[in-house]
Protein backbone atom coordinates (compact mmCIF):
# COMPACT_ATOMS: atom_id res chain seq x y z
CA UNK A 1 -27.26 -94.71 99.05
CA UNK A 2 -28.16 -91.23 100.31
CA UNK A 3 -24.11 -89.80 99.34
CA UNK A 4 -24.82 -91.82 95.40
CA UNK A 5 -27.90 -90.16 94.85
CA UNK A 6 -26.25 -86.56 96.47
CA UNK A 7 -23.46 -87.48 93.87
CA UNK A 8 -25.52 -88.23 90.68
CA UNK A 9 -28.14 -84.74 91.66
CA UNK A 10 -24.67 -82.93 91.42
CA UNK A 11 -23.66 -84.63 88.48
CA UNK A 12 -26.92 -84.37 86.61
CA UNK A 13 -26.86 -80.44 87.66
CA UNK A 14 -23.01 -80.62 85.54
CA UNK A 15 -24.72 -81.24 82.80
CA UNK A 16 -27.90 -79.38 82.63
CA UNK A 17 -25.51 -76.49 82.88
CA UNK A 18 -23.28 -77.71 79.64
CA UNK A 19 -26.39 -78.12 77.93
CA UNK A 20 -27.28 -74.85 78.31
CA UNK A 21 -24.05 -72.97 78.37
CA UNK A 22 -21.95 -74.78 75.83
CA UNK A 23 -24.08 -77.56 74.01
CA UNK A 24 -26.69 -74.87 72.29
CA UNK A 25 -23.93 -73.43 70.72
CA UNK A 26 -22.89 -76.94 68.92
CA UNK A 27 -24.66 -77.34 65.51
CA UNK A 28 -24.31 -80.95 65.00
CA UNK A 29 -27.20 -82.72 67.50
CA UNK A 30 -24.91 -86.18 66.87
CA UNK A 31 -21.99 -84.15 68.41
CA UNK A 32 -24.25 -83.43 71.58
CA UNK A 33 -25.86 -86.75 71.75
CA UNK A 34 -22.72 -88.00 72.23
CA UNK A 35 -20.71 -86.15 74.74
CA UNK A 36 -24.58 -85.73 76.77
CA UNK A 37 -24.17 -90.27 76.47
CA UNK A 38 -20.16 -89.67 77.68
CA UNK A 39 -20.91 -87.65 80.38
CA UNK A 40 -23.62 -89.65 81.58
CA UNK A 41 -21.61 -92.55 81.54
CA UNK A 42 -18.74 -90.71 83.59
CA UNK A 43 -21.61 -90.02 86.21
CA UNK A 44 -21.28 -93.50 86.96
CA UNK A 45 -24.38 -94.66 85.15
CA UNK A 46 -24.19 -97.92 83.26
CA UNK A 47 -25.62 -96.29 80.02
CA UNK A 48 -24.69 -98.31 77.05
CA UNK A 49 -26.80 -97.45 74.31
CA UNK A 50 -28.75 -94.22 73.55
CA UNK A 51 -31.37 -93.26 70.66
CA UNK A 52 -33.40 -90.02 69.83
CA UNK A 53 -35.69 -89.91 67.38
CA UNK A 54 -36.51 -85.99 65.68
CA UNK A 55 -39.88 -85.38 64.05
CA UNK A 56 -39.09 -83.57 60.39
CA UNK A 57 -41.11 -81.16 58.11
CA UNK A 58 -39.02 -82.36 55.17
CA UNK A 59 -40.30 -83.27 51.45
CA UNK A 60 -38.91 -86.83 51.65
CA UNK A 61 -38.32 -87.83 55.39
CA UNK A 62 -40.56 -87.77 58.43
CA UNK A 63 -37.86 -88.17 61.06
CA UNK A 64 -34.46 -88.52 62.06
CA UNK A 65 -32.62 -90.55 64.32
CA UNK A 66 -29.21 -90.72 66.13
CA UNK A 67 -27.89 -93.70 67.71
CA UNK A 68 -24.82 -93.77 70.68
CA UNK A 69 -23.27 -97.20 71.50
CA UNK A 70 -20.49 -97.27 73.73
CA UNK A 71 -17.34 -96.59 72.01
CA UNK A 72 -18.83 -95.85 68.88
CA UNK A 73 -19.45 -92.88 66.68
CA UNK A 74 -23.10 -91.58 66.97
CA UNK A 75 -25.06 -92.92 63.40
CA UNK A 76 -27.46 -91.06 61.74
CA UNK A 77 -30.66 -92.14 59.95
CA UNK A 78 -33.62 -90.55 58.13
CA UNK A 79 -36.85 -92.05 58.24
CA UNK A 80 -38.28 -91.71 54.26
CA UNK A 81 -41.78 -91.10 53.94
CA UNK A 82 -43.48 -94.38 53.34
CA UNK A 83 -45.63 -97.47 54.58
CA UNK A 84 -42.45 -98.65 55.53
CA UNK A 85 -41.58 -96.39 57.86
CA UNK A 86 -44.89 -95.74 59.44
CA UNK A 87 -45.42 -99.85 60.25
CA UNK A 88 -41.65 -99.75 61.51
CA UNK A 89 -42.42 -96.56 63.99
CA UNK A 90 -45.77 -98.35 65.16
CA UNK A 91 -44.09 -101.57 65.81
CA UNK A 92 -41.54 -99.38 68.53
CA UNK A 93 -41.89 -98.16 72.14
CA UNK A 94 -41.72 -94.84 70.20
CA UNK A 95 -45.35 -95.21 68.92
CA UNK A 96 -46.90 -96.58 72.59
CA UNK A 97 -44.84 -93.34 74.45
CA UNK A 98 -46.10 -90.82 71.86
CA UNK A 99 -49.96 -92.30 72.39
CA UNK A 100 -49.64 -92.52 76.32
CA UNK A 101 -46.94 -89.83 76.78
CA UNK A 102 -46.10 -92.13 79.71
CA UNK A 103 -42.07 -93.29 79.60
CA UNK A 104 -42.08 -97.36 78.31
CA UNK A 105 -39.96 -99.38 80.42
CA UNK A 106 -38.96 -102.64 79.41
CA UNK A 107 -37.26 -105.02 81.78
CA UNK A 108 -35.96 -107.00 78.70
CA UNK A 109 -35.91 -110.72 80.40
CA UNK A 110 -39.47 -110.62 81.31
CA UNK A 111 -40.70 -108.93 78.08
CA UNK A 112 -41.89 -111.40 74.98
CA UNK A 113 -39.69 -110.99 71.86
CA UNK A 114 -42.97 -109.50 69.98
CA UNK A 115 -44.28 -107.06 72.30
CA UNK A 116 -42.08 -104.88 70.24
CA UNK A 117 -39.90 -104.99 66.73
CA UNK A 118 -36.80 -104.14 68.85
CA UNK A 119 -37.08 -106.34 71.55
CA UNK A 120 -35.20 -109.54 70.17
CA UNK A 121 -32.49 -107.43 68.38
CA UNK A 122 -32.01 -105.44 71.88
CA UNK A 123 -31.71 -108.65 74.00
CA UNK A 124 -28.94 -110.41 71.04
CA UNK A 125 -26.59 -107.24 72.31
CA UNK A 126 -27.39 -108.29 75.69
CA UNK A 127 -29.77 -105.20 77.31
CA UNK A 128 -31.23 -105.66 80.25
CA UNK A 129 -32.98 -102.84 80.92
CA UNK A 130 -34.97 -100.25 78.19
CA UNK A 131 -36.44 -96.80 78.94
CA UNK A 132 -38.39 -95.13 75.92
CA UNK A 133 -38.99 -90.77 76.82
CA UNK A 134 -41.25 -89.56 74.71
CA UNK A 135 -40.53 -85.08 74.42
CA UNK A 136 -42.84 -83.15 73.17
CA UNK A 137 -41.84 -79.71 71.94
CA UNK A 138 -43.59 -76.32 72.53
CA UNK A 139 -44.67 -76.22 69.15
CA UNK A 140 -46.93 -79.20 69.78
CA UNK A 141 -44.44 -81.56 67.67
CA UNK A 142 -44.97 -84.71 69.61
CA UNK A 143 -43.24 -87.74 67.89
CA UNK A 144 -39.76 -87.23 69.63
CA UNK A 145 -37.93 -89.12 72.17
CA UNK A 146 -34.80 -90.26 73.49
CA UNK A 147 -34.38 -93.81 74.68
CA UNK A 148 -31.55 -95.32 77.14
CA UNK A 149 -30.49 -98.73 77.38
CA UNK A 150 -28.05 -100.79 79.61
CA UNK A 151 -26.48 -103.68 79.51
CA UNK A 152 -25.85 -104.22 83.27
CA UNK A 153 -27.80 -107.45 85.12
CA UNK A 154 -29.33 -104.87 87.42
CA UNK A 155 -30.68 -102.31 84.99
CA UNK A 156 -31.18 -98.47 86.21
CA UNK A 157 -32.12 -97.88 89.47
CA UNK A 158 -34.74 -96.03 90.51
CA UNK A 159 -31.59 -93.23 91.03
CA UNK A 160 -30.13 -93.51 87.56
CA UNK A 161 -34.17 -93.10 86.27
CA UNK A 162 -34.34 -90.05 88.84
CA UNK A 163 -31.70 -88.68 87.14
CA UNK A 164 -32.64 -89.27 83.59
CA UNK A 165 -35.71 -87.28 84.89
CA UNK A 166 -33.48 -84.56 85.94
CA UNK A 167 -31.85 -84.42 82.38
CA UNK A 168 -34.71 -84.42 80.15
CA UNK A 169 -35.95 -80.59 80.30
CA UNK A 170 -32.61 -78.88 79.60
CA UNK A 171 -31.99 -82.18 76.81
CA UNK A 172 -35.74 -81.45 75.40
CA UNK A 173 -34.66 -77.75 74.89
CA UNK A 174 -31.54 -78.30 73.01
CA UNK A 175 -33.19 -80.83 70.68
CA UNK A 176 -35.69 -78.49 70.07
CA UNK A 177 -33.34 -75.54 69.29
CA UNK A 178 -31.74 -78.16 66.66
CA UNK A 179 -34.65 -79.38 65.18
CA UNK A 180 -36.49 -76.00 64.65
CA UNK A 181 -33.37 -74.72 62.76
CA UNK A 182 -32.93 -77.52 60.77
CA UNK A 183 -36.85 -77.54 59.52
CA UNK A 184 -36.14 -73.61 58.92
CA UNK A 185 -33.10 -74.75 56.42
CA UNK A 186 -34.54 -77.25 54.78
CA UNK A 187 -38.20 -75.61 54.37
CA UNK A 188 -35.94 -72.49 52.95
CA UNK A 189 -33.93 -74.71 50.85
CA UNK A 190 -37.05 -76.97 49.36
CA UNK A 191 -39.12 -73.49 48.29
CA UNK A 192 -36.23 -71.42 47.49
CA UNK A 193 -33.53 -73.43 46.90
CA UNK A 194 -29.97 -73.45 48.24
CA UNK A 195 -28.11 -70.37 47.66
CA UNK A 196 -31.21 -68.19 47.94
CA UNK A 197 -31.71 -70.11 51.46
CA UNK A 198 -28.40 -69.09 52.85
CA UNK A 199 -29.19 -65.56 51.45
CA UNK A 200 -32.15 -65.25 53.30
CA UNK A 201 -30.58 -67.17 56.66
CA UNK A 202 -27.52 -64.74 56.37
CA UNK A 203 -29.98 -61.83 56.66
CA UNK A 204 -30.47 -60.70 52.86
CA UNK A 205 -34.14 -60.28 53.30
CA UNK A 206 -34.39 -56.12 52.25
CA UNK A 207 -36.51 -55.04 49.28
CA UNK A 208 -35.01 -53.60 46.47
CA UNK A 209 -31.57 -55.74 47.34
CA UNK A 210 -29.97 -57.08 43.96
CA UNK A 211 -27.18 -59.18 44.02
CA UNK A 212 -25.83 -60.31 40.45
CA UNK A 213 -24.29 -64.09 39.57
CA UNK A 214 -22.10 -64.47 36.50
CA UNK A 215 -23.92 -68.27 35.86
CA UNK A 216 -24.81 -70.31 32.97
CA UNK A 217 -28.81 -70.54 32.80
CA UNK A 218 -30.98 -73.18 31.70
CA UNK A 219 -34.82 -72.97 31.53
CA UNK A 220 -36.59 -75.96 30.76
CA UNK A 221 -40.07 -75.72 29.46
CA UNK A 222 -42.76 -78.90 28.84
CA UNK A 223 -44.41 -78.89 25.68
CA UNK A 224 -48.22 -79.03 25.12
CA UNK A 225 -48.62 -78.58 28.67
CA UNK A 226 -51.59 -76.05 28.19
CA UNK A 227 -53.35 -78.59 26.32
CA UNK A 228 -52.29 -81.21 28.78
CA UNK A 229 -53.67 -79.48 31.58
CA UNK A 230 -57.21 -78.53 29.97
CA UNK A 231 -57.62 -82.22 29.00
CA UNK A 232 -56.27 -84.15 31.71
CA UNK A 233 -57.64 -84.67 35.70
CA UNK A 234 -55.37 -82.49 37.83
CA UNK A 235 -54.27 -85.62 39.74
CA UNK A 236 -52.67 -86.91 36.31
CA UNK A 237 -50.80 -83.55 35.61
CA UNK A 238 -49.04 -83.80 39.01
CA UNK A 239 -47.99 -87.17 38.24
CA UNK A 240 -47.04 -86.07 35.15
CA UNK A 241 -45.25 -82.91 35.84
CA UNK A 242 -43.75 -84.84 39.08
CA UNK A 243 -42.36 -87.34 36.57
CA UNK A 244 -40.41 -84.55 34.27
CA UNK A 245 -39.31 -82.55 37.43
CA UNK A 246 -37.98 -86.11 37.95
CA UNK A 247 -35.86 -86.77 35.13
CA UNK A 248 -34.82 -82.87 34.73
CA UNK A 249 -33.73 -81.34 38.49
CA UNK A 250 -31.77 -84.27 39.78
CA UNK A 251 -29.49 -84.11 36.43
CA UNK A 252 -28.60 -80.50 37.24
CA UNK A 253 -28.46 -81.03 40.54
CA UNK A 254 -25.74 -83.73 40.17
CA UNK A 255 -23.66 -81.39 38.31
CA UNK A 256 -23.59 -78.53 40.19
CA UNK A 257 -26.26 -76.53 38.95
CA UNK A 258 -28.95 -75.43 41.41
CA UNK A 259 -32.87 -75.08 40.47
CA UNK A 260 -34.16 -71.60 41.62
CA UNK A 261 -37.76 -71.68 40.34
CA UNK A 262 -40.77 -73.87 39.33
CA UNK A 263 -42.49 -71.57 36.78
CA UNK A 264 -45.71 -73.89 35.92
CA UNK A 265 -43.84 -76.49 34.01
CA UNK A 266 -40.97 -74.65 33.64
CA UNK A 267 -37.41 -75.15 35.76
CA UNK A 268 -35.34 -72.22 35.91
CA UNK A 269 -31.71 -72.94 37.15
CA UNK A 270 -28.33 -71.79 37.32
CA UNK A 271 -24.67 -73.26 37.12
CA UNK A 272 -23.08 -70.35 39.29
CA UNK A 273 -19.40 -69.27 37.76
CA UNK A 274 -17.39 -69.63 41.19
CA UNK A 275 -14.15 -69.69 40.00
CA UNK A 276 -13.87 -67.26 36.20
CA UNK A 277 -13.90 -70.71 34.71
CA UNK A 278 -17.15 -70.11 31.97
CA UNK A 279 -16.21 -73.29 29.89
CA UNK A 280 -16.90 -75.26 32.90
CA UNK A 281 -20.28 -73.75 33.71
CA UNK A 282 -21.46 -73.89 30.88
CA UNK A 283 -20.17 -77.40 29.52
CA UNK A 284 -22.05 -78.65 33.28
CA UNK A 285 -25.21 -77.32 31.90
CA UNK A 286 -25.13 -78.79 28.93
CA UNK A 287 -24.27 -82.27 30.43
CA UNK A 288 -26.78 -81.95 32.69
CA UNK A 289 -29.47 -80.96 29.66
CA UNK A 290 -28.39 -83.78 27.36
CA UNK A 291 -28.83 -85.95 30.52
CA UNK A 292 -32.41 -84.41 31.33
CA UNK A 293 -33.32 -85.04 27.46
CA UNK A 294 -32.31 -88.75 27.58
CA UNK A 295 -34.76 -89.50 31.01
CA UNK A 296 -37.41 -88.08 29.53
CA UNK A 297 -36.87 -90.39 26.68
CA UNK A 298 -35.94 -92.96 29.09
CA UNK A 299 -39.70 -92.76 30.90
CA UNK A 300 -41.14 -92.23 27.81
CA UNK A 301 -40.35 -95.44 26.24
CA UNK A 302 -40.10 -97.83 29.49
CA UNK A 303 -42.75 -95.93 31.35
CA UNK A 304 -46.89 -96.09 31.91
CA UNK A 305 -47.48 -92.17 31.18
CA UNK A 306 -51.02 -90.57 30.98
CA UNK A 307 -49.29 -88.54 28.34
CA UNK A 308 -45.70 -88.67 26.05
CA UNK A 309 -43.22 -86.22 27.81
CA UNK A 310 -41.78 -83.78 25.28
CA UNK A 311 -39.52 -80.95 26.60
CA UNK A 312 -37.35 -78.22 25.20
CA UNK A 313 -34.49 -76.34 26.83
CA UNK A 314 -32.59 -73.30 26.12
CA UNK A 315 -29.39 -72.31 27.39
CA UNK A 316 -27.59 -69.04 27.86
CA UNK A 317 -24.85 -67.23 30.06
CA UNK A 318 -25.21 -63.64 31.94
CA UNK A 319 -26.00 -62.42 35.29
CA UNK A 320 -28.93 -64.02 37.29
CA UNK A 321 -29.62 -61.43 39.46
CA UNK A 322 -31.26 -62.08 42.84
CA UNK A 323 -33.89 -59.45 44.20
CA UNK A 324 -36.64 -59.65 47.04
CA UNK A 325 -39.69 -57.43 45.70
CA UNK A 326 -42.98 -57.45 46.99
CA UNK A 327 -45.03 -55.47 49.29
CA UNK A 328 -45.02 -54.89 53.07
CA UNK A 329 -44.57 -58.40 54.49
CA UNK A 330 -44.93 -60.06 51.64
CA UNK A 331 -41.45 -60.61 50.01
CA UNK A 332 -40.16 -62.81 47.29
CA UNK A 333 -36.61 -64.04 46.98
CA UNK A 334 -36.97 -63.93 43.44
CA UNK A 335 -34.36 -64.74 40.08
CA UNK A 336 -34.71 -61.37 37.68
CA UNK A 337 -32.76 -59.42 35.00
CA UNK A 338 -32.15 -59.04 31.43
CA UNK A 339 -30.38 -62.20 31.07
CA UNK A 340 -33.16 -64.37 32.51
CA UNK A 341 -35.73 -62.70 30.66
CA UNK A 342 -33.59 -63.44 27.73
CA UNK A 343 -33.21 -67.31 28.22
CA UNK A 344 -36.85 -67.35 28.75
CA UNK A 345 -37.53 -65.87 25.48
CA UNK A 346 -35.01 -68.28 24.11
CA UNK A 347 -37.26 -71.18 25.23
CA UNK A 348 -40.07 -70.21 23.69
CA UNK A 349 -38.94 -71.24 20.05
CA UNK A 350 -37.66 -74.73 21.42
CA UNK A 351 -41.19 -75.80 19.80
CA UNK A 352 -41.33 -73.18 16.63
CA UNK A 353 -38.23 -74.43 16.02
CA UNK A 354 -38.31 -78.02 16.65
CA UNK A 355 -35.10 -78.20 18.44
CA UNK A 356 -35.29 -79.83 21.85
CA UNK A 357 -31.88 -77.55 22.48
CA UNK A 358 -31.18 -73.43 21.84
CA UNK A 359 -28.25 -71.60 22.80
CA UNK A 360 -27.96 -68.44 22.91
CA UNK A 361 -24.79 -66.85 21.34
CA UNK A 362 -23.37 -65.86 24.96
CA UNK A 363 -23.48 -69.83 25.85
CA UNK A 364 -22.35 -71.03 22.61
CA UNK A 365 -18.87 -69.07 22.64
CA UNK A 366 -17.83 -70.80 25.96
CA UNK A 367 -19.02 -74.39 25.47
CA UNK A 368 -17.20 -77.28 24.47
CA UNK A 369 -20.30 -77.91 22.02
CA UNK A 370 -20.38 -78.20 18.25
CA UNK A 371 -22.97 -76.29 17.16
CA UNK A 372 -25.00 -74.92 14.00
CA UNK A 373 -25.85 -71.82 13.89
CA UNK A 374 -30.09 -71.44 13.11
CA UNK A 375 -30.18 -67.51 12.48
CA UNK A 376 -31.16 -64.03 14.11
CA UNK A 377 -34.40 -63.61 16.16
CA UNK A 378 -36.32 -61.50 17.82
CA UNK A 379 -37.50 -61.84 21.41
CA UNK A 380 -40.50 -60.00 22.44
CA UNK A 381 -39.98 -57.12 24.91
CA UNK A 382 -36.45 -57.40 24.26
CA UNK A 383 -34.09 -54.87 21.79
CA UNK A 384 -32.28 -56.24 18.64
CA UNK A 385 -31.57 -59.60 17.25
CA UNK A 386 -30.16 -62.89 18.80
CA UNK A 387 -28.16 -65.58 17.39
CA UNK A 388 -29.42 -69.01 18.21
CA UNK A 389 -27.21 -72.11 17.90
CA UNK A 390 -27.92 -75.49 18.21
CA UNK A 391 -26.00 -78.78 18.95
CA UNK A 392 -25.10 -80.59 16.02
């Protein structure tokens, strides 16, 4: 007894040191999860089946969590933001450890099918034995965890929980490390989007830095929003803008186009020319504005609004030009230049016009769009006279 638990200190020491040496330099938290659940298992340890469970700061999900089985490929799964999810996490060991803090352990033959919502599934795969370690991180983030489960008639022994013990600091520290870096990304990418996030990560954070995109641009601009605003609760205008933002972003989104700014009730975005191919940029926009048009029609007609949705767009092709300006501190990754200033400009005679689509002449002469031409205007602030086009 005395040489196995000699043998599994060593062994538990192996791996606090790969933790710390080699696994903080692996991005992928499944990755580690699953060589940490190999390793274990070539310690001699009947593991069999291994969970964590990764409080988020995300717009849509509260958590993630990885699962390890034996000769399987760790799984991923996000936890959305919901009843749902919150009566499924208080139903788990999860929710008892993060109240107590203690470890749950859950000799499954004595423990009733309903004392928990994964007791009956675990003892169908034939567990035995169930330990639930609730980690809390230094930034106070408490609803985290890793669970272990075996299916061997004897369970752990009070050496294999020893050694869990032994595990859990350098384990805690990695999973931090991972989870800290992911909120950063996804906190960057939700405010600022996902080019300007990579920017920023990559170290592009200097004011007065100006980097310029060949893209096609679309700003997309709700009508009678002023008056919406003045006449409606602000709960209602959420739901209402919420609803638009809805039917517009995922459109561009899904064809490559990435939204950069929420300007009131305006979307500024940008189909980024990658490869000197401008009839594909700008043909992508288009798709994607024809497709946020027909939603908005869509919800208009099929759903309970506090207010008819009624948006023009305008389209155009030039440099978006990325610049951080502010003061001190306080920076803004911000979208600026002529050409953004333009399409702006270009937007506000969507409604003077009553067109729900402009184009600008730049856009026009690379899209696969038959067009009629409406005239020369002038844009406030900005010299000469534009052709506008629209889609026939």
């Amino acid at each position: 007894m005395i040489e196995n638990n000699t043998r599994l200190n060593r062994k538990a020491g192996e791996i606090r040191d790969w933790l710390l040496e080699q696994a903080i330099f692996v991005e992928d938290l499944g990755e580690v999860l699953g060589t940490f659940c190999e390793r274990i298992v070539a310690s001699g340890v009947p593991l069999a089946r291994a969970t964590t469970i990764v409080q988020l700061l995300n717009a849509a999900s509260q958590a993630v969590g990885r699962e390890w089985r034996s000769g399987q490929p760790v799984v991923e799964r996000l936890y959305p933001i919901g009843t749902q999810s919150d009566r499924s996490y208080e139903r788990s060991p999860f929710a008892e450890a993060h109240r107590t803090g203690n470890w749950v352990i859950l000799r499954l033959a004595d423990t009733p099918d309903n004392a928990y919502g994964i007791v009956s599934e675990l003892k169908r795969a034939g567990y035995s034995h169930y330990v639930c370690i609730p980690l809390t991180f230094s930034n106070g983030r408490r609803r985290n965890g890793i669970t272990f489960a075996t299916q061997s008639p004897a369970g752990f022994s009070d050496a294999h929980m020893a050694y869990f013990q032994a595990l859990i600091p350098a384990l805690r520290a990695i999973m931090e490390i991972r989870a800290s870096e992911r909120v950063l990304n996804e906190i960057l990418q939700t405010y600022v989007g996902g080019d300007p996030h990579k920017r920023i990560l990559a170290g592009d954070i200097h004011r007065g830095t100006v980097t310029r995109i060949k893209s096609a641009i679309l700003y997309c601009d709700l009508r009678r929003y002023t008056t919406l605003a003045m006449t409606m609760p602000e709960e209602d205008i959420v739901d209402l803008l919420n609803r638009y933002f809805d039917c517009v972003v995922p459109e561009i989104e899904r064809r490559g186009g990435e939204v950069l700014k929420f300007i009131g009730d305006g979307i500024l975005a940008i189909f980024e020319n990658r490869d000197g191919d401008d009839r594909r940029v700008c043909d992508a926009a288009f798709a994607a504005t024809n497709a946020g048009l027909a939603g908005i029609a869509s919800v208009n007609t099929f759903d309970s609004l506090p207010a008819p949705l009624e948006a023009g767009i305008a389209l155009h092709y030039g440099d978006a030009a990325y610049g951080n300006v502010g003061s001190g501190q306080r920076l803004d990754f911000t979208v600026i230049g002529r050409d953004i200033n333009i399409t702006s400009r270009i937007a506000r005679l969507n409604g003077p016009l009553q067109r729900p689509i402009l184009m600008s002449q730049a856009f026009a002469d690379r899209a696969s769009v038959a067009q009629c031409a409406l005239g020369e205007f002038e844009f406030k602030g900005v010299p000469g006279k534009h052709a506008l086009l629209c889609p026939l």
